[in-house]
N, C-alpha and C. Protein backbone atom coordinates (compact mmCIF):
# COMPACT_ATOMS: atom_id res chain seq x y z
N UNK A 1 178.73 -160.58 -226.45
CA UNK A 1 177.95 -161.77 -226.14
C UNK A 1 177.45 -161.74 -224.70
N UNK A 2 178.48 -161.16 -224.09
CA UNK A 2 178.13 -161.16 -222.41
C UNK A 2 176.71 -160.44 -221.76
N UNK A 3 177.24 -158.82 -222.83
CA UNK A 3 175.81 -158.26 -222.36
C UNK A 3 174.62 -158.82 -223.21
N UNK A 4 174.57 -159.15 -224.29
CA UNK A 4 173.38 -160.35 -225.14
C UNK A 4 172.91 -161.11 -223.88
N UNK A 5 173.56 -161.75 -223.21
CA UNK A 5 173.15 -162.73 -222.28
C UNK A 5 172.49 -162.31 -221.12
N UNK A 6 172.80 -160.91 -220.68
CA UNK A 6 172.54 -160.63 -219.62
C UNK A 6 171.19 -159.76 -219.66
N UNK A 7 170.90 -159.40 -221.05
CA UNK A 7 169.53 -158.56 -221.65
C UNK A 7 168.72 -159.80 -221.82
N UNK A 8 169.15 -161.06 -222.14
CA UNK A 8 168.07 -162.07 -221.85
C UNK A 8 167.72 -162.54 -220.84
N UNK A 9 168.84 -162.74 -219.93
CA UNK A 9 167.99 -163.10 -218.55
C UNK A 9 167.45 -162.44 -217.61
N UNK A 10 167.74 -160.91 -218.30
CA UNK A 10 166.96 -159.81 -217.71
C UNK A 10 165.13 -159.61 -217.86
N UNK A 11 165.99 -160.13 -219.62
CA UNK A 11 163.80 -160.11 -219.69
C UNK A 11 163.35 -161.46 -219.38
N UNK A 12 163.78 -162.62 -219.15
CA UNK A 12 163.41 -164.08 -218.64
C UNK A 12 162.63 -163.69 -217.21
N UNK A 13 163.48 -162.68 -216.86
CA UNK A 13 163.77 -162.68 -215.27
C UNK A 13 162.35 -161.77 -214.77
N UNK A 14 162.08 -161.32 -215.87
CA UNK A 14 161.25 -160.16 -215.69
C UNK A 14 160.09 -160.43 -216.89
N UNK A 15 159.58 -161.60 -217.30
CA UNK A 15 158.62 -162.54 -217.89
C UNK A 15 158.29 -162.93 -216.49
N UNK A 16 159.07 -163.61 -215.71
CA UNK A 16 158.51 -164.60 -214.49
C UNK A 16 157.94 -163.80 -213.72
N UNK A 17 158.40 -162.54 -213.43
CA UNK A 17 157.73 -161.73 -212.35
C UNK A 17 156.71 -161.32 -212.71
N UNK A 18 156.04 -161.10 -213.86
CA UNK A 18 154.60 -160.69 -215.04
C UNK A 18 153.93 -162.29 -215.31
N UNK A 19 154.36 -163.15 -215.65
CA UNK A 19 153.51 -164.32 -215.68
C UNK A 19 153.36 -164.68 -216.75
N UNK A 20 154.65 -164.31 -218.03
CA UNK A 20 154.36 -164.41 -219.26
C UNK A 20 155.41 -165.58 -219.76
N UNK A 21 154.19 -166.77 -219.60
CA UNK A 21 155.34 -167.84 -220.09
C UNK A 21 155.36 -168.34 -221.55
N UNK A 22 154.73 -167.79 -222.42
CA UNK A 22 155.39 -167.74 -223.33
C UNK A 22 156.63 -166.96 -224.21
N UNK A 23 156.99 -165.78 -223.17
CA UNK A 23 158.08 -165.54 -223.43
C UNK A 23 159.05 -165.71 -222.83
N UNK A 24 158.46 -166.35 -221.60
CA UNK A 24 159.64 -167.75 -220.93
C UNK A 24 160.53 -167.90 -222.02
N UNK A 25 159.52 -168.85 -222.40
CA UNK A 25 160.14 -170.16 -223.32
C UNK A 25 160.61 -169.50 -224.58
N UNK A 26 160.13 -168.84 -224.90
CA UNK A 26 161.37 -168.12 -226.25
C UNK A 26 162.53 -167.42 -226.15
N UNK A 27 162.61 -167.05 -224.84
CA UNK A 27 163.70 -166.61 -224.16
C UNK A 27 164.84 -167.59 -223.89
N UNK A 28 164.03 -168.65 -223.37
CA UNK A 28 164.96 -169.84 -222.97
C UNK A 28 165.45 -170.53 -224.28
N UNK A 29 164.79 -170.29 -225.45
CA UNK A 29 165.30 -170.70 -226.76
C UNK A 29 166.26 -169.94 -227.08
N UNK A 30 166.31 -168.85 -227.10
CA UNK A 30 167.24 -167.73 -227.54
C UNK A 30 168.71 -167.80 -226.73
N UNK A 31 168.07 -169.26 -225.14
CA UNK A 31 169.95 -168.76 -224.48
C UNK A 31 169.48 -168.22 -222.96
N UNK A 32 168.75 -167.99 -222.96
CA UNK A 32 168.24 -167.32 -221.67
C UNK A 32 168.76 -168.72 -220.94
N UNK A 33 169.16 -167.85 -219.76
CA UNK A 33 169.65 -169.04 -218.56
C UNK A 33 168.78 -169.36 -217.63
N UNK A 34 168.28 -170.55 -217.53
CA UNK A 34 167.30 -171.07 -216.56
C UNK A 34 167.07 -171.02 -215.01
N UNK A 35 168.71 -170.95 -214.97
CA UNK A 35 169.07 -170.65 -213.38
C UNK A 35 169.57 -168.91 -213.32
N UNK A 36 169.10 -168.26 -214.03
CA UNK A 36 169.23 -166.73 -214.16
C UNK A 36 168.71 -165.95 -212.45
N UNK A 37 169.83 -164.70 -211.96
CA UNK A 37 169.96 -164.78 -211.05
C UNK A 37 169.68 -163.07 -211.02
N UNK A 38 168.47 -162.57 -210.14
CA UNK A 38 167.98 -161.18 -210.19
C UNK A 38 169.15 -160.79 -208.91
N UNK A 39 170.02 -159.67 -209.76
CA UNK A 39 171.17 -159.35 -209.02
C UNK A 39 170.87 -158.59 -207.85
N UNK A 40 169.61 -157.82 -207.44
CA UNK A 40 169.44 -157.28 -206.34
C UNK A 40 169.32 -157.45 -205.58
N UNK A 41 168.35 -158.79 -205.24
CA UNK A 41 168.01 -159.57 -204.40
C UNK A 41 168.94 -160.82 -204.31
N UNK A 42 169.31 -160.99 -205.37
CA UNK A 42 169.84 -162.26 -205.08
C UNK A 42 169.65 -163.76 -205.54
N UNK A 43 167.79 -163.33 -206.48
CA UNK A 43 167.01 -164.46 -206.16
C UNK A 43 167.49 -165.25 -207.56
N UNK A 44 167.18 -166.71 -207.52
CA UNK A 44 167.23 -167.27 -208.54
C UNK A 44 165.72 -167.50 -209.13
N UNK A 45 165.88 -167.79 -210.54
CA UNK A 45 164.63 -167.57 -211.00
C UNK A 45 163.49 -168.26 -210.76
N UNK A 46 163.48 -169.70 -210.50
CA UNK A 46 162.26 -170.50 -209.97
C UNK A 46 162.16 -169.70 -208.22
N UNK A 47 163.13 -169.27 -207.68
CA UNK A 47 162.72 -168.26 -206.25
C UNK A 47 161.81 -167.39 -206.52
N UNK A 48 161.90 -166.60 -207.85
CA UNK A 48 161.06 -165.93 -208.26
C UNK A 48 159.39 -166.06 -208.53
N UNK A 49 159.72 -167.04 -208.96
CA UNK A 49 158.27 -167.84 -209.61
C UNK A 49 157.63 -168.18 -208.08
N UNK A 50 158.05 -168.45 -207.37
CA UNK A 50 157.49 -169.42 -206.15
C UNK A 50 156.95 -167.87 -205.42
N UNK A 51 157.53 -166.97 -205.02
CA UNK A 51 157.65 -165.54 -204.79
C UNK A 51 156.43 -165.10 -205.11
N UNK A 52 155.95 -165.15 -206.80
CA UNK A 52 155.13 -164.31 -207.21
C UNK A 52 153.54 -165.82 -207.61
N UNK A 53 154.13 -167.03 -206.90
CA UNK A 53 153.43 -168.00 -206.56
C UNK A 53 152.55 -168.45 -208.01
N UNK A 54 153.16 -168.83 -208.63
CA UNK A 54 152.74 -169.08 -210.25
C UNK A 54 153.13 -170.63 -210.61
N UNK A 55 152.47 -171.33 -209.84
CA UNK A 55 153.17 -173.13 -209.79
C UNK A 55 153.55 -173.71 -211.46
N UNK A 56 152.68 -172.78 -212.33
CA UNK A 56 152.82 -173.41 -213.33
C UNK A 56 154.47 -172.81 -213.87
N UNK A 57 154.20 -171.71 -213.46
CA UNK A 57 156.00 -170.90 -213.65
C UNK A 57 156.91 -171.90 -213.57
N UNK A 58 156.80 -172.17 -211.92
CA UNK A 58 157.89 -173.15 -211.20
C UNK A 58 157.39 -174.19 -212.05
N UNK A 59 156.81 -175.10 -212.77
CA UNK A 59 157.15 -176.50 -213.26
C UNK A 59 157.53 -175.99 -214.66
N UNK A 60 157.28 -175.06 -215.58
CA UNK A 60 157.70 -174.86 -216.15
C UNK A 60 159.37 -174.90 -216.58
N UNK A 61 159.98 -174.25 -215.25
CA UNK A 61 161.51 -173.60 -215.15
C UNK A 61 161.64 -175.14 -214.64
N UNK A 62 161.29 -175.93 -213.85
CA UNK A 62 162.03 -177.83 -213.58
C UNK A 62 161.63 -177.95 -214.40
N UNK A 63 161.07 -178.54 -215.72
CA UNK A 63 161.07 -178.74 -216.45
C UNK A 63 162.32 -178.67 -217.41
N UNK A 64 162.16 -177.39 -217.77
CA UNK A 64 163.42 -176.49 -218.13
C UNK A 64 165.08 -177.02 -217.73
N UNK A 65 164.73 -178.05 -216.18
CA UNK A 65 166.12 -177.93 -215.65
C UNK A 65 166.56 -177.24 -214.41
N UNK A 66 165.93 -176.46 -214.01
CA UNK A 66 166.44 -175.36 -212.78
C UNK A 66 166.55 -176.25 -211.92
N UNK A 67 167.83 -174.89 -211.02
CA UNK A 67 167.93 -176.20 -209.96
C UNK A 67 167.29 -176.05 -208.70
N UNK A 68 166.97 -176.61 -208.13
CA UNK A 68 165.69 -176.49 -207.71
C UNK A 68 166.47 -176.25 -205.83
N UNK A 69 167.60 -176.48 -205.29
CA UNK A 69 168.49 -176.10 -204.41
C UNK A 69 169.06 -174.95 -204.58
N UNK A 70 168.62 -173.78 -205.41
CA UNK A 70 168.51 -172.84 -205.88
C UNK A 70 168.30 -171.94 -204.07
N UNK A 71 169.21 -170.86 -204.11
CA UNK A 71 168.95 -170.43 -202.40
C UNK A 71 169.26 -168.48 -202.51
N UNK A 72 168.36 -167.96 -201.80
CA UNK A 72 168.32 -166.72 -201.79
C UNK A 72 169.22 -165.88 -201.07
N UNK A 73 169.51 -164.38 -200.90
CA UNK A 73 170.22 -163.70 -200.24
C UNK A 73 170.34 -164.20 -199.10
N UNK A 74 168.75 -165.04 -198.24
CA UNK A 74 168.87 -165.04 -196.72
C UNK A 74 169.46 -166.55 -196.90
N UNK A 75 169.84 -167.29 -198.32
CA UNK A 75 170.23 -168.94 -197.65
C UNK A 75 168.54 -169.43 -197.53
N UNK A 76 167.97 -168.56 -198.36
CA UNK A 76 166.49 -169.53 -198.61
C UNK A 76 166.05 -170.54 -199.72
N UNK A 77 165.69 -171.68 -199.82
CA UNK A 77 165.34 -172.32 -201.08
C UNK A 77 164.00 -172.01 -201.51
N UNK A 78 163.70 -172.13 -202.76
CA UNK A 78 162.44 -172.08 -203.53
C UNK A 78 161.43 -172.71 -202.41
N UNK A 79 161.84 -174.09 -201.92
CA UNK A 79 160.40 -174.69 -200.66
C UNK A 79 160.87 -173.81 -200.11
N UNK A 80 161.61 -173.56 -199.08
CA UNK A 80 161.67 -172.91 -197.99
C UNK A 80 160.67 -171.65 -197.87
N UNK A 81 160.80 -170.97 -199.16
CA UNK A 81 160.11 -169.47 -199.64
C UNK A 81 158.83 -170.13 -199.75
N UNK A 82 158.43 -171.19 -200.20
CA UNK A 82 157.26 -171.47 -200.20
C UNK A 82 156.20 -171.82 -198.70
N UNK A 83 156.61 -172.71 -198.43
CA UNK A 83 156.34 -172.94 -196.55
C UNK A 83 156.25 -171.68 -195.97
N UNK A 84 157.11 -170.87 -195.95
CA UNK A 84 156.55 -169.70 -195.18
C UNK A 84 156.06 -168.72 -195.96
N UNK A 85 155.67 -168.75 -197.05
CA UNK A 85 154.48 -168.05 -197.58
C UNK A 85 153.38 -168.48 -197.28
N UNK A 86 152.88 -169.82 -197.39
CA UNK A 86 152.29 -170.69 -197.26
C UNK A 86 151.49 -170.59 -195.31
N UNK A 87 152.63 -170.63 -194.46
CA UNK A 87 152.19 -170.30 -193.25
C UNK A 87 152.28 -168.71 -192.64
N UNK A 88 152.45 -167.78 -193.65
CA UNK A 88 152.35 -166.48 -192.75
C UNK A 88 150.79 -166.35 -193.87
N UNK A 89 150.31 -166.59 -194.86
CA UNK A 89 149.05 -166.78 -195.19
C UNK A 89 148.01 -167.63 -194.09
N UNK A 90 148.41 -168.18 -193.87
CA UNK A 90 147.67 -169.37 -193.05
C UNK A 90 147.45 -168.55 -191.41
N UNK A 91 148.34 -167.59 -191.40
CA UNK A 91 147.62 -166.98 -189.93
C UNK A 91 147.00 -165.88 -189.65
């Protein structure tokens, strides 16, 4: 069951980074964990979404539930990642 779980939030995890939300959401039917956590980085999955800047991603996954205090390797949140995407674009 363990690895079942972990092949789904692998491909959840890796839907968000491609932009394919309809297999979001069938994923997340199947069990896929919403707060699913890319072990390399660290990131949680709406970090992801905000990352690869897909707003509809991120309301999708709150929607869903995620938690949105959700914080990265560096102790970053989903805003946080956003704001300074947001201002190293901006200069």
């Amino acid at each position: 069951m363990r690895k079942n779980l972990r092949q789904l939030n692998r491909g959840f995890l890796d839907a968000i980074v491609i932009g394919n939300k309809d297999e979001m959401r069938h994923l997340l039917k199947l069990g896929a964990d919403v707060d699913a956590t890319d072990q390399e980085h660290d990131e949680a999955a709406i970090i992801l979404a905000v990352k690869f800047g897909d707003a509809d991603i991120v309301e999708l996954l709150i929607d869903a539930g995620a938690n949105i205090d959700a914080r990265d390797d560096e102790g970053r949140s989903a805003l946080t990642k956003e704001v300074t995407q947001l201002t190293e674009t901006s200069n």
